[in-house]
PDB file of N, CA and C in Angstrom:
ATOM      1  N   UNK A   1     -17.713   9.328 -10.084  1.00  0.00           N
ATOM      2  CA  UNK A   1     -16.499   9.806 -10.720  1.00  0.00           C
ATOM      3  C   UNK A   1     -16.446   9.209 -12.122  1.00  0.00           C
ATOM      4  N   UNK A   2     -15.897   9.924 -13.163  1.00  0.00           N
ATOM      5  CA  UNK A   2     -16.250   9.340 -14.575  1.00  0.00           C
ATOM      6  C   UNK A   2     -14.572   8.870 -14.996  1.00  0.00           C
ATOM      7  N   UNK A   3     -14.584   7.943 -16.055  1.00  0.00           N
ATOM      8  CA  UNK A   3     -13.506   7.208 -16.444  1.00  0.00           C
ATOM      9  C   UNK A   3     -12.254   8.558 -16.352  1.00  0.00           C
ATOM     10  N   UNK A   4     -12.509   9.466 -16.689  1.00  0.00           N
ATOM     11  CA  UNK A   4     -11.512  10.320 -17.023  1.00  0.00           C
ATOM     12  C   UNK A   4     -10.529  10.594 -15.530  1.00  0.00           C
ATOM     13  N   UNK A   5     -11.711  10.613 -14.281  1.00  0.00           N
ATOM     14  CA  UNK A   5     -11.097  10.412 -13.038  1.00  0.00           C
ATOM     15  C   UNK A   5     -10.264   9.988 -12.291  1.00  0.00           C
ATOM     16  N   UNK A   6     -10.516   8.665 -13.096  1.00  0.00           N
ATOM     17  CA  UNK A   6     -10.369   7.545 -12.777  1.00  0.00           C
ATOM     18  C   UNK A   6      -8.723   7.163 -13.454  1.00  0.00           C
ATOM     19  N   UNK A   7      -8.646   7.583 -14.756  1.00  0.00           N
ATOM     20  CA  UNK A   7      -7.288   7.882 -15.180  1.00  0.00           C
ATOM     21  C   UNK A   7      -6.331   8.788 -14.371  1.00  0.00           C
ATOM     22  N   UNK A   8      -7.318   9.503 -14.215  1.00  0.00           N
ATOM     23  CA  UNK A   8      -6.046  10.754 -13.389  1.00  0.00           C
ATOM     24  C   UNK A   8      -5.878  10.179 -12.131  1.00  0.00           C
ATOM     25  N   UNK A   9      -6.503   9.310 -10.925  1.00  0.00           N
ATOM     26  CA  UNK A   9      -6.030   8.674  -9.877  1.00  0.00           C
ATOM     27  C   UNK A   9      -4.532   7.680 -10.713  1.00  0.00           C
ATOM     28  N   UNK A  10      -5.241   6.691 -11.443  1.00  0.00           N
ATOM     29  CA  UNK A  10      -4.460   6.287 -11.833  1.00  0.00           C
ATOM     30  C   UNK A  10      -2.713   6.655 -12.132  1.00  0.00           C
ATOM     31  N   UNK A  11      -2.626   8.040 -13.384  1.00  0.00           N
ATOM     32  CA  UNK A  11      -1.904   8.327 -13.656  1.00  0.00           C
ATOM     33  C   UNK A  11      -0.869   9.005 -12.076  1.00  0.00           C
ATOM     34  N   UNK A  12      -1.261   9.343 -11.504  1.00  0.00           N
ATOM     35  CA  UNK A  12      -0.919   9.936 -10.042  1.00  0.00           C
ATOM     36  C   UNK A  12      -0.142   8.122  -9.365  1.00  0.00           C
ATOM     37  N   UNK A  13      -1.208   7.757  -9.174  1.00  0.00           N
ATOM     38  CA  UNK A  13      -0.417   6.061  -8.985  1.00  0.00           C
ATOM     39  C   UNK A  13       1.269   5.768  -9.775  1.00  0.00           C
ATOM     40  N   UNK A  14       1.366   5.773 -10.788  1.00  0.00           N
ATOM     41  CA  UNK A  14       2.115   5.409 -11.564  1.00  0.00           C
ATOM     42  C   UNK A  14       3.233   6.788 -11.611  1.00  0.00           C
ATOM     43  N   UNK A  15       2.966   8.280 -11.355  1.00  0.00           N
ATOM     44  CA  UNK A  15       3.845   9.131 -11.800  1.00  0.00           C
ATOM     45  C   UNK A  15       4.529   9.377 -10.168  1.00  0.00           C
ATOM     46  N   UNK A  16       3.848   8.652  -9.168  1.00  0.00           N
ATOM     47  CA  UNK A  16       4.723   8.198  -7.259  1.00  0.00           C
ATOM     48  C   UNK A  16       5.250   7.456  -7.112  1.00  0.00           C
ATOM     49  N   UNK A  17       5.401   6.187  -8.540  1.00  0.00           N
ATOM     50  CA  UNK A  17       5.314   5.342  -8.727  1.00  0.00           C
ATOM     51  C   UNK A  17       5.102   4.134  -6.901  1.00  0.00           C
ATOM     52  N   UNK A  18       3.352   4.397  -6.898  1.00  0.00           N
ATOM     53  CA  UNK A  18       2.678   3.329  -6.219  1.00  0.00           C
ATOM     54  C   UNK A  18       2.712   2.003  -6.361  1.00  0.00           C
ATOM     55  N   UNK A  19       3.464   1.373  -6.268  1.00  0.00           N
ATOM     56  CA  UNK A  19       3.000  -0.294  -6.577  1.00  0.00           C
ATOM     57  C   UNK A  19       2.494  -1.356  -5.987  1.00  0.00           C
ATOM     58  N   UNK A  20       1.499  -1.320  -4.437  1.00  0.00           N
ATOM     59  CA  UNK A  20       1.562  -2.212  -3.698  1.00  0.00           C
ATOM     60  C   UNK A  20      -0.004  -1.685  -3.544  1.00  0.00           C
ATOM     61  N   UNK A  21      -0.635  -2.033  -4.919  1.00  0.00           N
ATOM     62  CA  UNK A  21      -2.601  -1.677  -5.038  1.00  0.00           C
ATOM     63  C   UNK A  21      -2.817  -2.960  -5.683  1.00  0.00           C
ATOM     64  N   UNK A  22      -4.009  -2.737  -5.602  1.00  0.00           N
ATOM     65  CA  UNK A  22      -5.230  -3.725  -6.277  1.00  0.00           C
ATOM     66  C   UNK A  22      -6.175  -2.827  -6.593  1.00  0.00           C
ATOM     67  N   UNK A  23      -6.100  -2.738  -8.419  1.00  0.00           N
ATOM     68  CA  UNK A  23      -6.948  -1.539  -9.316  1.00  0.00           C
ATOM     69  C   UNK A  23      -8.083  -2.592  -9.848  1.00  0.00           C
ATOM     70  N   UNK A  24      -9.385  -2.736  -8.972  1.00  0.00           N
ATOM     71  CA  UNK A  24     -10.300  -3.023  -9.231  1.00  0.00           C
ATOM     72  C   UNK A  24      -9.955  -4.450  -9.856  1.00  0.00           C
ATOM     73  N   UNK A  25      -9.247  -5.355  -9.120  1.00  0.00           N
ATOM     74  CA  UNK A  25      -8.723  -6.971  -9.367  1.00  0.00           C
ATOM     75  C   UNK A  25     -10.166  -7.517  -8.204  1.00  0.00           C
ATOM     76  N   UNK A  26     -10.194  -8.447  -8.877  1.00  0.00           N
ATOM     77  CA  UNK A  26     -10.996  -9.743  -8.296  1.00  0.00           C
ATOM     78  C   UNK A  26     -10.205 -10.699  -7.814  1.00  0.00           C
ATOM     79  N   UNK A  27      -9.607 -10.246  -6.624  1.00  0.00           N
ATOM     80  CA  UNK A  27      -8.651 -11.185  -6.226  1.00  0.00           C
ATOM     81  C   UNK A  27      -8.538 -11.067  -4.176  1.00  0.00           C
ATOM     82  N   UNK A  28      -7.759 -12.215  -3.964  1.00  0.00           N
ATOM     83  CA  UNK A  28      -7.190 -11.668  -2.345  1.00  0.00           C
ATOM     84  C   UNK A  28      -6.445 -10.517  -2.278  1.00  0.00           C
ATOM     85  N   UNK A  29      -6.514  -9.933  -1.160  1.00  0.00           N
ATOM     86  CA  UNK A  29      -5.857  -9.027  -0.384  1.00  0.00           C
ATOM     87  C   UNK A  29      -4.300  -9.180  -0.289  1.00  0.00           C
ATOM     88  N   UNK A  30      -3.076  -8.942  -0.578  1.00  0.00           N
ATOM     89  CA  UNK A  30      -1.743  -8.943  -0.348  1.00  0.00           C
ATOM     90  C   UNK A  30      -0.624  -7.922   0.554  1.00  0.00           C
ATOM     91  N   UNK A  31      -0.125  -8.407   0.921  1.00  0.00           N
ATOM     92  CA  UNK A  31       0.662  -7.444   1.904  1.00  0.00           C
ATOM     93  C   UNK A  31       0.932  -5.932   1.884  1.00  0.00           C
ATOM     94  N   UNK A  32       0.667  -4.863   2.742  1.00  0.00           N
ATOM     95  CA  UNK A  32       0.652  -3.625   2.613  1.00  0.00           C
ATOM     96  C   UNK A  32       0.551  -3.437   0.997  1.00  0.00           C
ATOM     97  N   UNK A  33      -0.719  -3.714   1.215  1.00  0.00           N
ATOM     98  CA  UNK A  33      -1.883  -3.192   0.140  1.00  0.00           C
ATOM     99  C   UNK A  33      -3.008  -2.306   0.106  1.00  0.00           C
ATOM    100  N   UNK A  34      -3.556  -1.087  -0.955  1.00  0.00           N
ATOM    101  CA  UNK A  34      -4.677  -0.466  -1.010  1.00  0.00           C
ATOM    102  C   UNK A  34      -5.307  -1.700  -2.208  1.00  0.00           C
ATOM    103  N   UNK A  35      -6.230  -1.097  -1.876  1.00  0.00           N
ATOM    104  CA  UNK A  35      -7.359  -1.899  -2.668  1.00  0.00           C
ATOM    105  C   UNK A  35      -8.798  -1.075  -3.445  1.00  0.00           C
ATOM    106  N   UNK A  36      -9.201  -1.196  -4.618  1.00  0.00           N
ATOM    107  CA  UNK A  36     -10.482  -0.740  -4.799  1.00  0.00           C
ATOM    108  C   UNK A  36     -11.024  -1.316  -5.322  1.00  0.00           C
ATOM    109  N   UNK A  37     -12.220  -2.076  -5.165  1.00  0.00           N
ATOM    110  CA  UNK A  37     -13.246  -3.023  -5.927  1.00  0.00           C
ATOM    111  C   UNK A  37     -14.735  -2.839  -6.327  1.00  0.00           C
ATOM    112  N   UNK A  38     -15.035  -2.888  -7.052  1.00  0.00           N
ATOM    113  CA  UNK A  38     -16.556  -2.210  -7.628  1.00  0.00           C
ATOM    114  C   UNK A  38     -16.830  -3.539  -6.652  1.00  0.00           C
ATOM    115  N   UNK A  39     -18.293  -3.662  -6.076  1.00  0.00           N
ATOM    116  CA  UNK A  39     -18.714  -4.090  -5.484  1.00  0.00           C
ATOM    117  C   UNK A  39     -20.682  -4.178  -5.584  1.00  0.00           C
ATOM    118  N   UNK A  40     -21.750  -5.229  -5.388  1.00  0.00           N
ATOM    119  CA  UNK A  40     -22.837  -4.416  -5.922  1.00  0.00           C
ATOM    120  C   UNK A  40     -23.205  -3.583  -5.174  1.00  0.00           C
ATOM    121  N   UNK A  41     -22.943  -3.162  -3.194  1.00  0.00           N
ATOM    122  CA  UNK A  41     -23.245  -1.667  -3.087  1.00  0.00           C
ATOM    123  C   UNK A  41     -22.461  -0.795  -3.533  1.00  0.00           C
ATOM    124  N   UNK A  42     -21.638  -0.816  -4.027  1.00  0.00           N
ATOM    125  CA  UNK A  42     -20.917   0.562  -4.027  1.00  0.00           C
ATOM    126  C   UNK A  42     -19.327  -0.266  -4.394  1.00  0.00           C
ATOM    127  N   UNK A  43     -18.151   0.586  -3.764  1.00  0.00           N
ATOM    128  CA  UNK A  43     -16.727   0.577  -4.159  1.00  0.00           C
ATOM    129  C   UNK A  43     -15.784   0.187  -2.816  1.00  0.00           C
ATOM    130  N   UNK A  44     -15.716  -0.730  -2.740  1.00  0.00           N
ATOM    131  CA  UNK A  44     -14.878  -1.680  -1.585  1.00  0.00           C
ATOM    132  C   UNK A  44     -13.383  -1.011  -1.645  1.00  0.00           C
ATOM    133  N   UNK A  45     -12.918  -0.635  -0.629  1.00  0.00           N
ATOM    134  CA  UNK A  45     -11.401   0.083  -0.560  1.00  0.00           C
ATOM    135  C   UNK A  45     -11.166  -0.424   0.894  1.00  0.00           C
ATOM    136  N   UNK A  46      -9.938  -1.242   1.229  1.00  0.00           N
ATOM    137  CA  UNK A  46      -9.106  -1.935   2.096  1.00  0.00           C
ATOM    138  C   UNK A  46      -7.853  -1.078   2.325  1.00  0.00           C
ATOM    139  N   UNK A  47      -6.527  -1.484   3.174  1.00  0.00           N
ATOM    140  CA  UNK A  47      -5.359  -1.584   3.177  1.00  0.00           C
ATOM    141  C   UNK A  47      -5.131  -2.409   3.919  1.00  0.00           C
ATOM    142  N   UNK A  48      -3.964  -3.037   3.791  1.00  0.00           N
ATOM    143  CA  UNK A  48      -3.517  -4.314   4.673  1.00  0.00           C
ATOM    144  C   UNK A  48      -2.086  -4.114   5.326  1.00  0.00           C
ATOM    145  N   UNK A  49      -2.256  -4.519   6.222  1.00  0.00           N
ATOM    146  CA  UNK A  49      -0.827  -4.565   7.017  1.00  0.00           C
ATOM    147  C   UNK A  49       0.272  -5.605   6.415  1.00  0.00           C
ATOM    148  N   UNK A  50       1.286  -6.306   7.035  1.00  0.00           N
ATOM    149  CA  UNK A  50       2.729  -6.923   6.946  1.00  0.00           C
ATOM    150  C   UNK A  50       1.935  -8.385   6.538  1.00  0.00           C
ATOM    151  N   UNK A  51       0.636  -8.638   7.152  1.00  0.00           N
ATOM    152  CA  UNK A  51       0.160 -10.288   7.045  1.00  0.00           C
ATOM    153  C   UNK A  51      -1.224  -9.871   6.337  1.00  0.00           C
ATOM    154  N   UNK A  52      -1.351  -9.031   5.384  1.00  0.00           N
ATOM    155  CA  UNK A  52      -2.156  -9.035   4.933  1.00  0.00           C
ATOM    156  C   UNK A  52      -3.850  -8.752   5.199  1.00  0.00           C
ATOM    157  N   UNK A  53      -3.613  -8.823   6.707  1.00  0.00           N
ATOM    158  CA  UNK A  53      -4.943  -8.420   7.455  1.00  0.00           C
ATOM    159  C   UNK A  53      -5.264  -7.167   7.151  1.00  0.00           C
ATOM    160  N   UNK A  54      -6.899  -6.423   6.913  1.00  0.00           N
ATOM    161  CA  UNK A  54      -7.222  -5.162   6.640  1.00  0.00           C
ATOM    162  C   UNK A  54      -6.949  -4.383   7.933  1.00  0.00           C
ATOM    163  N   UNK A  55      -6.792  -3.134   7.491  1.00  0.00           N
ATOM    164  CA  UNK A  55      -6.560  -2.318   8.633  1.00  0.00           C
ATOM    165  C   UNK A  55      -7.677  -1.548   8.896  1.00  0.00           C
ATOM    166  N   UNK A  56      -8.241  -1.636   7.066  1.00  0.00           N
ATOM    167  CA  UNK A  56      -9.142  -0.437   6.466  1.00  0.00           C
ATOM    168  C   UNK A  56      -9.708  -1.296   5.992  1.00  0.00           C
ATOM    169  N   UNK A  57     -11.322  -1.129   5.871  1.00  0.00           N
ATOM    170  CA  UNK A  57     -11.988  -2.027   4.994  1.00  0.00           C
ATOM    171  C   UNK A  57     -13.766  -1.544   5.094  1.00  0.00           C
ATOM    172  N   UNK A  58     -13.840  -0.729   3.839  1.00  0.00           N
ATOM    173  CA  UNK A  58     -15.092  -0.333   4.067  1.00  0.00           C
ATOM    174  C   UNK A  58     -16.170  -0.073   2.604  1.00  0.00           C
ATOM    175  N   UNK A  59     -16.891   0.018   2.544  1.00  0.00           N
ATOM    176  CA  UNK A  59     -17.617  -0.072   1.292  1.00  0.00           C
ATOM    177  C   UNK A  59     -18.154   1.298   1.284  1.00  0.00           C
ATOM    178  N   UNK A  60     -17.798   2.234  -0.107  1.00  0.00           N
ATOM    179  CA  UNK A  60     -18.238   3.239  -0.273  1.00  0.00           C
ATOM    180  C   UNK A  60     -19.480   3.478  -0.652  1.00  0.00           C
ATOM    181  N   UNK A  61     -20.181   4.376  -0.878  1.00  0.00           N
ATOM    182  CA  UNK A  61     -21.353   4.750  -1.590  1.00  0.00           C
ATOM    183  C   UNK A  61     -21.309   5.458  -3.270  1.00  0.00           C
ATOM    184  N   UNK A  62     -20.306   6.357  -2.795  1.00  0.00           N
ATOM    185  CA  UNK A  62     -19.656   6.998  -4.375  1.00  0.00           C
ATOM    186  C   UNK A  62     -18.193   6.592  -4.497  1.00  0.00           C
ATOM    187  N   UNK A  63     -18.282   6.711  -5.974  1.00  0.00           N
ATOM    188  CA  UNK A  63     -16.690   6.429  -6.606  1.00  0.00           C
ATOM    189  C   UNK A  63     -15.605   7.562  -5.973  1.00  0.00           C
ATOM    190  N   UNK A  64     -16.275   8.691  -6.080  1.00  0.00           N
ATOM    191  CA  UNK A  64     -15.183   9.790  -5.713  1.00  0.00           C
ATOM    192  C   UNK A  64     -14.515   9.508  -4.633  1.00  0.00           C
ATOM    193  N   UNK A  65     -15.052   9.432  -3.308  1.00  0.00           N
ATOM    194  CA  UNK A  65     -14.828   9.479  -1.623  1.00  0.00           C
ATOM    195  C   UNK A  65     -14.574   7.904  -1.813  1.00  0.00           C
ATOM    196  N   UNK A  66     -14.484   6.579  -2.362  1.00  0.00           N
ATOM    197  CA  UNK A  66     -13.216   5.596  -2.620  1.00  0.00           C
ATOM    198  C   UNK A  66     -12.259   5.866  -3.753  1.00  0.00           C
ATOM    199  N   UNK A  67     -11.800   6.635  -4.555  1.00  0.00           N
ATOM    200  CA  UNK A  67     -11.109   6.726  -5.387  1.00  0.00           C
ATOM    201  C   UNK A  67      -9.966   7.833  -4.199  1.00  0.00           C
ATOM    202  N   UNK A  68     -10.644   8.602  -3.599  1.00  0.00           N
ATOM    203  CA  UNK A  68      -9.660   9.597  -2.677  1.00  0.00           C
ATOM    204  C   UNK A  68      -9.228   8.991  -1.503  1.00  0.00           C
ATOM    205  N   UNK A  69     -10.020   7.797  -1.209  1.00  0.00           N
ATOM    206  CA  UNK A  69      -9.257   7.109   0.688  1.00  0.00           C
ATOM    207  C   UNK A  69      -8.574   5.881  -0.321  1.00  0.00           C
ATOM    208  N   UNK A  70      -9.107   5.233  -1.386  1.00  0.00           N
ATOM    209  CA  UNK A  70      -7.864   4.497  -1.614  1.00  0.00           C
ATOM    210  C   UNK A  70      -6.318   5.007  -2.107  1.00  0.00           C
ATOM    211  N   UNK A  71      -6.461   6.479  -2.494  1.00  0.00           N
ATOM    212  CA  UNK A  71      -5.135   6.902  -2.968  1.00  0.00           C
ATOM    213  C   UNK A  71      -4.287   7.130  -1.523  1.00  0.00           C
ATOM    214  N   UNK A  72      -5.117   7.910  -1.224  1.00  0.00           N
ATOM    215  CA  UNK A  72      -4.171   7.803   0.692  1.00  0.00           C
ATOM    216  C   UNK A  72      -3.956   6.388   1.270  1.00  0.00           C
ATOM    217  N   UNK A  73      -4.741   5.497   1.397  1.00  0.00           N
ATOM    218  CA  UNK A  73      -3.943   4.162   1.660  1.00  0.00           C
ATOM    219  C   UNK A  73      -2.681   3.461   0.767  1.00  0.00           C
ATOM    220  N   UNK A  74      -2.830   3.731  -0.438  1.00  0.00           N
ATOM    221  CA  UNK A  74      -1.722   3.594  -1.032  1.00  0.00           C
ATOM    222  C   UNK A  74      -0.628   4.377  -1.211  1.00  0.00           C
ATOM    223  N   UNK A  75      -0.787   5.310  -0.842  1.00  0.00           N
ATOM    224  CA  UNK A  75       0.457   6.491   0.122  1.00  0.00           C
ATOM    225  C   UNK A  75       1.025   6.278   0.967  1.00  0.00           C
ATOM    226  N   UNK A  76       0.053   5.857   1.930  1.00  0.00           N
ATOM    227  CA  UNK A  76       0.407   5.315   3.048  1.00  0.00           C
ATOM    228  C   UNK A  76       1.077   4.214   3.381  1.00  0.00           C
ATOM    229  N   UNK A  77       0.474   3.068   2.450  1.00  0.00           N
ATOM    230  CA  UNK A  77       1.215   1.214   2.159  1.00  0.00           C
ATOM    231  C   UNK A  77       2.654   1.548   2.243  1.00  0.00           C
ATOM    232  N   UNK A  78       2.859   2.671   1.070  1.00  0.00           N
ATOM    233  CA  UNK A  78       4.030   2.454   0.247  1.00  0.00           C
ATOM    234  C   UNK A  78       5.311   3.576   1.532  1.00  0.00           C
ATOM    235  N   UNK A  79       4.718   4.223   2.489  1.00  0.00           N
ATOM    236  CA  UNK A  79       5.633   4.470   3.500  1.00  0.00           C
ATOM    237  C   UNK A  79       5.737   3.985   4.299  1.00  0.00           C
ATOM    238  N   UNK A  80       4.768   2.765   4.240  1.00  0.00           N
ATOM    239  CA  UNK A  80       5.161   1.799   5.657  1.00  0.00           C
ATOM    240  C   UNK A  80       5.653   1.049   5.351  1.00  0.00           C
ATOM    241  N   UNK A  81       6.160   0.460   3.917  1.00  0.00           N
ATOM    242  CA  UNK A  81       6.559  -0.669   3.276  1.00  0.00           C
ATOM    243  C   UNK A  81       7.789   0.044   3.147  1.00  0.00           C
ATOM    244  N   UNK A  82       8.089   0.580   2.565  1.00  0.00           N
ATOM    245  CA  UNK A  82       9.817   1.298   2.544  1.00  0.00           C
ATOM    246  C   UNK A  82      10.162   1.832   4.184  1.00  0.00           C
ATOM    247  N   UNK A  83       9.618   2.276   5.181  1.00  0.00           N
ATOM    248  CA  UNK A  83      10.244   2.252   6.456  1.00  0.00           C
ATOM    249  C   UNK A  83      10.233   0.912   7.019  1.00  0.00           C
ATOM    250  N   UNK A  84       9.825   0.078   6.784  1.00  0.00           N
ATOM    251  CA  UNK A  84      10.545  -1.793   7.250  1.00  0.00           C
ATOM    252  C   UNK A  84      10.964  -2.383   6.367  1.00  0.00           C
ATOM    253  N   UNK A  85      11.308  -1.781   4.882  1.00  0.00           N
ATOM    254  CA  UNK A  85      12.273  -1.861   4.336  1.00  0.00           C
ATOM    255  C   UNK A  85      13.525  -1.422   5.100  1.00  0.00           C
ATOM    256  N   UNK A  86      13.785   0.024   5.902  1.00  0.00           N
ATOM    257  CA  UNK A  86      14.660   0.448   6.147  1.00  0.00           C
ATOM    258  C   UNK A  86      15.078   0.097   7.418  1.00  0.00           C
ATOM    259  N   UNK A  87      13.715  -0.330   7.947  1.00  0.00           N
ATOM    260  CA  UNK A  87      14.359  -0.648   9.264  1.00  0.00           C
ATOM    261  C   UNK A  87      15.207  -1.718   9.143  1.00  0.00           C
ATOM    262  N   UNK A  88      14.854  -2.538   8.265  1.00  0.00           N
ATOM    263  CA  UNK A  88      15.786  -3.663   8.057  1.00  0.00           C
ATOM    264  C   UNK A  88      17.049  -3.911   7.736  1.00  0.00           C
ATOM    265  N   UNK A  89      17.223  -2.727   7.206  1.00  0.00           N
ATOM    266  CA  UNK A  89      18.600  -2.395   6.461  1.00  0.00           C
ATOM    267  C   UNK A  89      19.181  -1.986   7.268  1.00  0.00           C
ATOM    268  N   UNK A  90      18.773  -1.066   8.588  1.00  0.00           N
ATOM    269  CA  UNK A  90      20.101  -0.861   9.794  1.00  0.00           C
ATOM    270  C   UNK A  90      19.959  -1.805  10.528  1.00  0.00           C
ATOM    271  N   UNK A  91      19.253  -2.751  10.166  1.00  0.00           N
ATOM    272  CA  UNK A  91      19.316  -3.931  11.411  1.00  0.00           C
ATOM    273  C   UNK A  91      20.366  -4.474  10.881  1.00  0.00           C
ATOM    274  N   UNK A  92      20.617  -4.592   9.859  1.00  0.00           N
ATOM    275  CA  UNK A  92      21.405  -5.264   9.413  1.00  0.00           C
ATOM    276  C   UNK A  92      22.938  -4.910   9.100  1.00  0.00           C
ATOM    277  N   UNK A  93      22.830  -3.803   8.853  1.00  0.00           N
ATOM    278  CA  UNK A  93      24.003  -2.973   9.328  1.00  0.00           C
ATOM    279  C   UNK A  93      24.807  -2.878  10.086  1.00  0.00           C
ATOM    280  N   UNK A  94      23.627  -3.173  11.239  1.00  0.00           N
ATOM    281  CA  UNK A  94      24.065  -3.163  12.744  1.00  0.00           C
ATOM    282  C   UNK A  94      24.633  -4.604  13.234  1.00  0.00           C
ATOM    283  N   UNK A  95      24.249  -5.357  12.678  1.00  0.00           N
ATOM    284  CA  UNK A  95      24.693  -6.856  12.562  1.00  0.00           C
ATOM    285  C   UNK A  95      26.189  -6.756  11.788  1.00  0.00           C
ATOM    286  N   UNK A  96      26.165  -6.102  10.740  1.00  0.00           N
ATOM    287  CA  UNK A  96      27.475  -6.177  10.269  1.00  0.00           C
ATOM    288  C   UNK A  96      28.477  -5.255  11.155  1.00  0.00           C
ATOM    289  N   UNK A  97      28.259  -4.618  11.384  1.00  0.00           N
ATOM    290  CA  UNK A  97      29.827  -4.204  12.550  1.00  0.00           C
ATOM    291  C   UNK A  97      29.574  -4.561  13.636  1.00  0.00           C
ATOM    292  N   UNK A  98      28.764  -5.119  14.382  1.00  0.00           N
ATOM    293  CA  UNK A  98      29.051  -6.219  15.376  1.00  0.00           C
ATOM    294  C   UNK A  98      29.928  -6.932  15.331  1.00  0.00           C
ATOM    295  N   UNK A  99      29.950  -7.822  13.965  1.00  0.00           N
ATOM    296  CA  UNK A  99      30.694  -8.830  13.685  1.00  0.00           C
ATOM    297  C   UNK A  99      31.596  -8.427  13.501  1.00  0.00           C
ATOM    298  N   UNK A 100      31.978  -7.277  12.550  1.00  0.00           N
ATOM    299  CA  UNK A 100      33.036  -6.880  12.145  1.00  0.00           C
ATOM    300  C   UNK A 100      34.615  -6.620  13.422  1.00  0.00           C
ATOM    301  N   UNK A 101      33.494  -5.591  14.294  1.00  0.00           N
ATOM    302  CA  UNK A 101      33.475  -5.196  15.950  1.00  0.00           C
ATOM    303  C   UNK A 101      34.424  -6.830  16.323  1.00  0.00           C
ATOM    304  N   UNK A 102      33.752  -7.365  16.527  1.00  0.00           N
ATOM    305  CA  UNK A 102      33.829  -8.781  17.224  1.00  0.00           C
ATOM    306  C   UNK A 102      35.173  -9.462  16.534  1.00  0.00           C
ATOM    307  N   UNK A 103      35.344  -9.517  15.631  1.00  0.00           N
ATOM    308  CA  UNK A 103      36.584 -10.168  14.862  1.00  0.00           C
ATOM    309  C   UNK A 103      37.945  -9.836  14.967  1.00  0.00           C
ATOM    310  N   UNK A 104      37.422  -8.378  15.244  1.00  0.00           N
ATOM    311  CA  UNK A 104      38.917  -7.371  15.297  1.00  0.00           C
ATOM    312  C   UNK A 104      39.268  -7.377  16.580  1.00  0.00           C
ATOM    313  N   UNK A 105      38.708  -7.811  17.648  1.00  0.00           N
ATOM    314  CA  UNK A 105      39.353  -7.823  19.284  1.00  0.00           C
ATOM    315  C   UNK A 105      39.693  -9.542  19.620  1.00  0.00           C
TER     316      UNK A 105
END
C-alpha cells in the first residue's frame, strides 16, 4: 500500500474520530487498542481488550490486508470502549435511584 493509502486509512481514523490506536508507535500495547507496526516480516496489527491483553495479534505479509484488519479493530475498540462506557453509566444510574428510592421511604 503506498503513503497515499496510508493517509486515507488515516484520514478515515480521524474523520470517526478513532482514538484508541497505535499508528506505527514503538511502544506497549494499551487498553482497547488497534495497533499497526512495521515489523522486519511484514506489519504487526493487535487489538487489546479492558487489561490490555491481545485479542488479535498477527503479523501481516502486505501493508494493504494490515492497514484493512487494523481499521476494523479500531472500529471495533472504539464500540466496545463506549458500550462499558455505557454500561457504566446505567450502573450508575441505577445506583442513583436506589438511593434516591431508599431515602424517600
Amino acid at each position: 500500500m503506498s503513503e497515499v493509502e496510508r493517509e486515507a486509512v488515516r484520514a478515515i481514523l480521524d474523520a470517526e474520530n478513532l482514538d484508541h490506536f497505535n499508528w506505527f508507535e514503538d511502544r506497549y500495547q494499551k487498553a482497547y487498542e488497534a495497533g499497526i507496526q512495521k515489523v522486519n516480516s511484514g506489519w504487526r496489527v493487535y487489538g487489546t481488550d479492558e487489561r490490555a491483553a491481545a485479542l488479535y495479534d498477527k503479523v501481516h505479509a502486505e501493508e494493504g490486508t494490515a492497514l484493512a484488519k487494523f481499521l476494523d479493530l479500531a472500529r471495533h475498540n472504539m464500540r466496545r470502549h463506549w458500550d462499558d462506557d455505557y454500561k457504566r453509566y446505567e450502573k450508575q444510574l441505577l445506583r442513583d435511584w436506589k438511593g434516591r428510592r431508599n431515602q424517600s421511604t
